[in-house]
Every structure is written in C-alpha cells, then in structure tokens.
PDB file of N, CA and C in Angstrom:
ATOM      1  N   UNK A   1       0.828  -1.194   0.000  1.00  0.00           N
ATOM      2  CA  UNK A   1       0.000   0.000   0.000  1.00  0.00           C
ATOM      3  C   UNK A   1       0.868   1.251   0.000  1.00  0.00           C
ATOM      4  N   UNK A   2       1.999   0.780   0.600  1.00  0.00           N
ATOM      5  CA  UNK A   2       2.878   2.396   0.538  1.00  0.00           C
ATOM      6  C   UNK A   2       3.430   2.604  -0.877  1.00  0.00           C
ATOM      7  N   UNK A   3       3.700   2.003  -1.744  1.00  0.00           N
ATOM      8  CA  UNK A   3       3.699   2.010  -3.052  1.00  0.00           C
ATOM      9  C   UNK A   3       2.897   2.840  -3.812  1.00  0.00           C
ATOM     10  N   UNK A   4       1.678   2.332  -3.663  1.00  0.00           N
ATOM     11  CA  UNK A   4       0.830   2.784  -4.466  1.00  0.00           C
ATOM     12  C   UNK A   4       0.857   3.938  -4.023  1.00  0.00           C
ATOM     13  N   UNK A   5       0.666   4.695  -2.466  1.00  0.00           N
ATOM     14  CA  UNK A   5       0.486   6.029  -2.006  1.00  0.00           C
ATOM     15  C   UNK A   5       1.121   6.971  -2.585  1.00  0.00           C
ATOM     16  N   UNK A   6       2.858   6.490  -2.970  1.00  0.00           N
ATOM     17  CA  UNK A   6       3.808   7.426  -3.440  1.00  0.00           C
ATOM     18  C   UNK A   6       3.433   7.375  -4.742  1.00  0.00           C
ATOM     19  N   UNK A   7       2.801   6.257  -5.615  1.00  0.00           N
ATOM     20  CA  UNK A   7       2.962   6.600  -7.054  1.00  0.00           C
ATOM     21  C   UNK A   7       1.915   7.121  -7.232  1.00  0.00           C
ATOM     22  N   UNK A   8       1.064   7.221  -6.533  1.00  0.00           N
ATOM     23  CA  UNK A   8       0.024   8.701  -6.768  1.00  0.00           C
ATOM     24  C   UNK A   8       0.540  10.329  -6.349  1.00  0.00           C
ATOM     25  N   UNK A   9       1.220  10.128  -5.104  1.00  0.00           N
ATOM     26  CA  UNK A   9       1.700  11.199  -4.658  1.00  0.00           C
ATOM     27  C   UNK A   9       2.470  12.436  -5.339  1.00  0.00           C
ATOM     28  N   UNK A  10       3.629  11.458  -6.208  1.00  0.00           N
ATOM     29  CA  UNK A  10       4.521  11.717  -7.304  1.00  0.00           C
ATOM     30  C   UNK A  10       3.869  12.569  -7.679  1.00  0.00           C
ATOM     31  N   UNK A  11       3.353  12.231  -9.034  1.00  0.00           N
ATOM     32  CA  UNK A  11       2.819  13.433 -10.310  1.00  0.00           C
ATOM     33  C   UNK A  11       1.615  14.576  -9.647  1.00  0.00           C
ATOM     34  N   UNK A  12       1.378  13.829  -8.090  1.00  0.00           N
ATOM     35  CA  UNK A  12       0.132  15.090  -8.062  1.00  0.00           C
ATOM     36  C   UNK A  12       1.105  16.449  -7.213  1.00  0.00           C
ATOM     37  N   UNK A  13       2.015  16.138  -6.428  1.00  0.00           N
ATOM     38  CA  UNK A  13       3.417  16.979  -6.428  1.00  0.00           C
ATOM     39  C   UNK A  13       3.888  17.916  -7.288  1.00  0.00           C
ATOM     40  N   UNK A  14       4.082  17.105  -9.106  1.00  0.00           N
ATOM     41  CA  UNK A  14       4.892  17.624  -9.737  1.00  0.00           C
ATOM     42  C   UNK A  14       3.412  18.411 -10.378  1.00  0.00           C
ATOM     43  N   UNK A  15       2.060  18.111 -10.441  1.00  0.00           N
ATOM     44  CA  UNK A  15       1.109  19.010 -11.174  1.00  0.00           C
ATOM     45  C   UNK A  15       1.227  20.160 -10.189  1.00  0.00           C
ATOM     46  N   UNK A  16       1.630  20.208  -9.153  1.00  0.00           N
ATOM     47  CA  UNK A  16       0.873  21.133  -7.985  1.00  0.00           C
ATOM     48  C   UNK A  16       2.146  21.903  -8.570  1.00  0.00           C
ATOM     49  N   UNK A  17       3.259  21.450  -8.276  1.00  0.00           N
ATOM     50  CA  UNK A  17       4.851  22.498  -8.670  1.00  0.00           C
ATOM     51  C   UNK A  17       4.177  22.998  -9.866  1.00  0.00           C
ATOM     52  N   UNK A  18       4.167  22.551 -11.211  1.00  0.00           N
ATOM     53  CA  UNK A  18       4.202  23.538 -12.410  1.00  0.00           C
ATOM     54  C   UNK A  18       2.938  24.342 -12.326  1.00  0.00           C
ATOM     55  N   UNK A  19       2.299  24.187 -11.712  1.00  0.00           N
ATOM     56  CA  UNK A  19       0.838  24.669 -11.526  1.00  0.00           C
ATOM     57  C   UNK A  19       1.480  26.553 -10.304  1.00  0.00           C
ATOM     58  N   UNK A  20       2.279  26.033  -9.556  1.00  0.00           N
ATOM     59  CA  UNK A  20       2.785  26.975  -8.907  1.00  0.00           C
ATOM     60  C   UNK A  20       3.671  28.150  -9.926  1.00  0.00           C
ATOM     61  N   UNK A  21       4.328  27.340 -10.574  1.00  0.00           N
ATOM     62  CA  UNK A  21       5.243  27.886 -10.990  1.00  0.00           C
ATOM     63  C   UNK A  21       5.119  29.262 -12.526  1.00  0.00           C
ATOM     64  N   UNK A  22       3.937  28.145 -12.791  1.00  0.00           N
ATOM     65  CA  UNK A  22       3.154  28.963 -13.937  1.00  0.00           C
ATOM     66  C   UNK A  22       2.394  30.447 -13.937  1.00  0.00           C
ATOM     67  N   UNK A  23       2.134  30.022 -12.585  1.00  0.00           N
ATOM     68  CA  UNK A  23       0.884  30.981 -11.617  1.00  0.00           C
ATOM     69  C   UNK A  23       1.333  32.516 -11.506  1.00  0.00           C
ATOM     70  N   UNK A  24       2.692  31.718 -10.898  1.00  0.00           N
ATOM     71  CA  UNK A  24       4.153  32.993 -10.490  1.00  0.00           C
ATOM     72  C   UNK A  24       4.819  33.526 -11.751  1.00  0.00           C
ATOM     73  N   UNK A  25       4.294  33.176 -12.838  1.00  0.00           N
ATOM     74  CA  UNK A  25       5.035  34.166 -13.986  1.00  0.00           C
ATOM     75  C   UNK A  25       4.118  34.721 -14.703  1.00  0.00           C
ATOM     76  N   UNK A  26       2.904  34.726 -14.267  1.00  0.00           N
ATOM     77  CA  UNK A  26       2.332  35.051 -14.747  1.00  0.00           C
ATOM     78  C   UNK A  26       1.221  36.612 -13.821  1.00  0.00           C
ATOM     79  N   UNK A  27       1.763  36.370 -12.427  1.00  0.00           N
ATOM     80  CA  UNK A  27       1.162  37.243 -11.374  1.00  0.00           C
ATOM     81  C   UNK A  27       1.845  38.430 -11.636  1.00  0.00           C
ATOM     82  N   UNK A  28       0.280  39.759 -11.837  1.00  0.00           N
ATOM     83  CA  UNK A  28       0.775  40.760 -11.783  1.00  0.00           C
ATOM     84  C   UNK A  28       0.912  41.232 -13.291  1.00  0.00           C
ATOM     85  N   UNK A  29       0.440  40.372 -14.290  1.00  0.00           N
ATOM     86  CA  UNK A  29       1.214  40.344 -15.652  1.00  0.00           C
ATOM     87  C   UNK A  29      -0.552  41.387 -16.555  1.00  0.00           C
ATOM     88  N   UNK A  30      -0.537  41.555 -17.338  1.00  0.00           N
ATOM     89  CA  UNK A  30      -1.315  41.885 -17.892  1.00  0.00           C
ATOM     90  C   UNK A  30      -1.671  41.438 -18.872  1.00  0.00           C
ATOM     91  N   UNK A  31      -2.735  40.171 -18.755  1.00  0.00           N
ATOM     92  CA  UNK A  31      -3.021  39.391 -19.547  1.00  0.00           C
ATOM     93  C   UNK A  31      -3.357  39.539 -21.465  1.00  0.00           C
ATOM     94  N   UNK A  32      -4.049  40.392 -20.707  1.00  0.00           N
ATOM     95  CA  UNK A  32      -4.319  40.864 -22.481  1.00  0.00           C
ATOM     96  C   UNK A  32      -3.153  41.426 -23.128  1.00  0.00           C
ATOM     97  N   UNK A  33      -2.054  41.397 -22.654  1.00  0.00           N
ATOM     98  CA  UNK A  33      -0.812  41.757 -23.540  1.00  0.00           C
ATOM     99  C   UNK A  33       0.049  40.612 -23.938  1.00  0.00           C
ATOM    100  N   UNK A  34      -0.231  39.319 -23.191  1.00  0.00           N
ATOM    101  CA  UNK A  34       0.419  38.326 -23.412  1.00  0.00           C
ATOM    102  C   UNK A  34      -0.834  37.819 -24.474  1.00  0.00           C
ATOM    103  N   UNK A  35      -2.042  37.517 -24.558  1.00  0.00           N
ATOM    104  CA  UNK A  35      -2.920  37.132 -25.700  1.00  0.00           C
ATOM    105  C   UNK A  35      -2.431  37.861 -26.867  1.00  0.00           C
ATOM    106  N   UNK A  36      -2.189  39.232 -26.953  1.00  0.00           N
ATOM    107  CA  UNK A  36      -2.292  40.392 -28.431  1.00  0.00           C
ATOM    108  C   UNK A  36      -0.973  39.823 -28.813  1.00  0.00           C
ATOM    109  N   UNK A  37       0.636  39.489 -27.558  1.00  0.00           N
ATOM    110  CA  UNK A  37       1.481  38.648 -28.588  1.00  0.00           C
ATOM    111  C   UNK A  37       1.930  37.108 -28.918  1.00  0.00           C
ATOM    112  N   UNK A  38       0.602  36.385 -28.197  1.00  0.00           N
ATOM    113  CA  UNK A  38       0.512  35.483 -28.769  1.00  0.00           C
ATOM    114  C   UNK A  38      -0.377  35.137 -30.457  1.00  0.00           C
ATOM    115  N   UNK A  39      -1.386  36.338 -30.724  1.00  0.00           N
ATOM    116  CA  UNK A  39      -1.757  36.633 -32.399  1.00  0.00           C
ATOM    117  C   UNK A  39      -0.641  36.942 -32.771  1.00  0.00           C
ATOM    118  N   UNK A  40       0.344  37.952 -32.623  1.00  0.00           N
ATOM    119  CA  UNK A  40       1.186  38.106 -33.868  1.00  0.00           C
ATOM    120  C   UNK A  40       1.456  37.227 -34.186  1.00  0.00           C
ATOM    121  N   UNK A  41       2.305  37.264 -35.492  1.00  0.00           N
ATOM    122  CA  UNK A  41       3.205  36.317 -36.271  1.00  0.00           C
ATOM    123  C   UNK A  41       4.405  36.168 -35.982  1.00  0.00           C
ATOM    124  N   UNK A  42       5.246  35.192 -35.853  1.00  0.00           N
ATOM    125  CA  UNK A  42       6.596  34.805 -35.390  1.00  0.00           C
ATOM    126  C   UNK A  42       7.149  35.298 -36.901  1.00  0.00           C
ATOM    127  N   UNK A  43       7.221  35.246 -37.695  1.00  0.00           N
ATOM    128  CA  UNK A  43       7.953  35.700 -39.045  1.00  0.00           C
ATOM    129  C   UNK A  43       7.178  36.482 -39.739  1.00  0.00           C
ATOM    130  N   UNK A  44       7.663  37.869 -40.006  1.00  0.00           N
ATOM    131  CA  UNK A  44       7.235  38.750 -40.941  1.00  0.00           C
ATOM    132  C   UNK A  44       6.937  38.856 -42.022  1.00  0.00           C
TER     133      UNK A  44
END
C-alpha cells in the first residue's frame, strides 16, 4: 500500500509544482498583452 500512495503522490506533487510555478510568472502580468502577442506572427 505504501507504493501505491507514493505513485500517486509523485505526479500530483509535480502538477501542484508547475501549476505553482506557472501561476508565479504570470502574477501581476497583464493578460491581455500576453494574448495580443501570442496573435502576432513569429515571421514577418
């Protein structure tokens, strides 16, 4: 049973980290400026 506990534990850890981490680069940011340069075009 302790097996199984950790191999659930694992990835719900590593969702919670990038879930943190994402959160934090994005706090404070002004969203609608990251949408307007995600439309542009990467090549002119």
């Amino acid at each position: 049973m302790g097996w199984a506990a950790i191999a659930i534990m694992v990835p719900t850890l590593i969702a919670l980290g990038l879930v943190a981490w994402f959160g934090r680069e994005t706090r404070g940011a002004d969203l609608r400026r990251l949408d307007e340069a995600m439309d542009e075009p990467l090549v002119g």
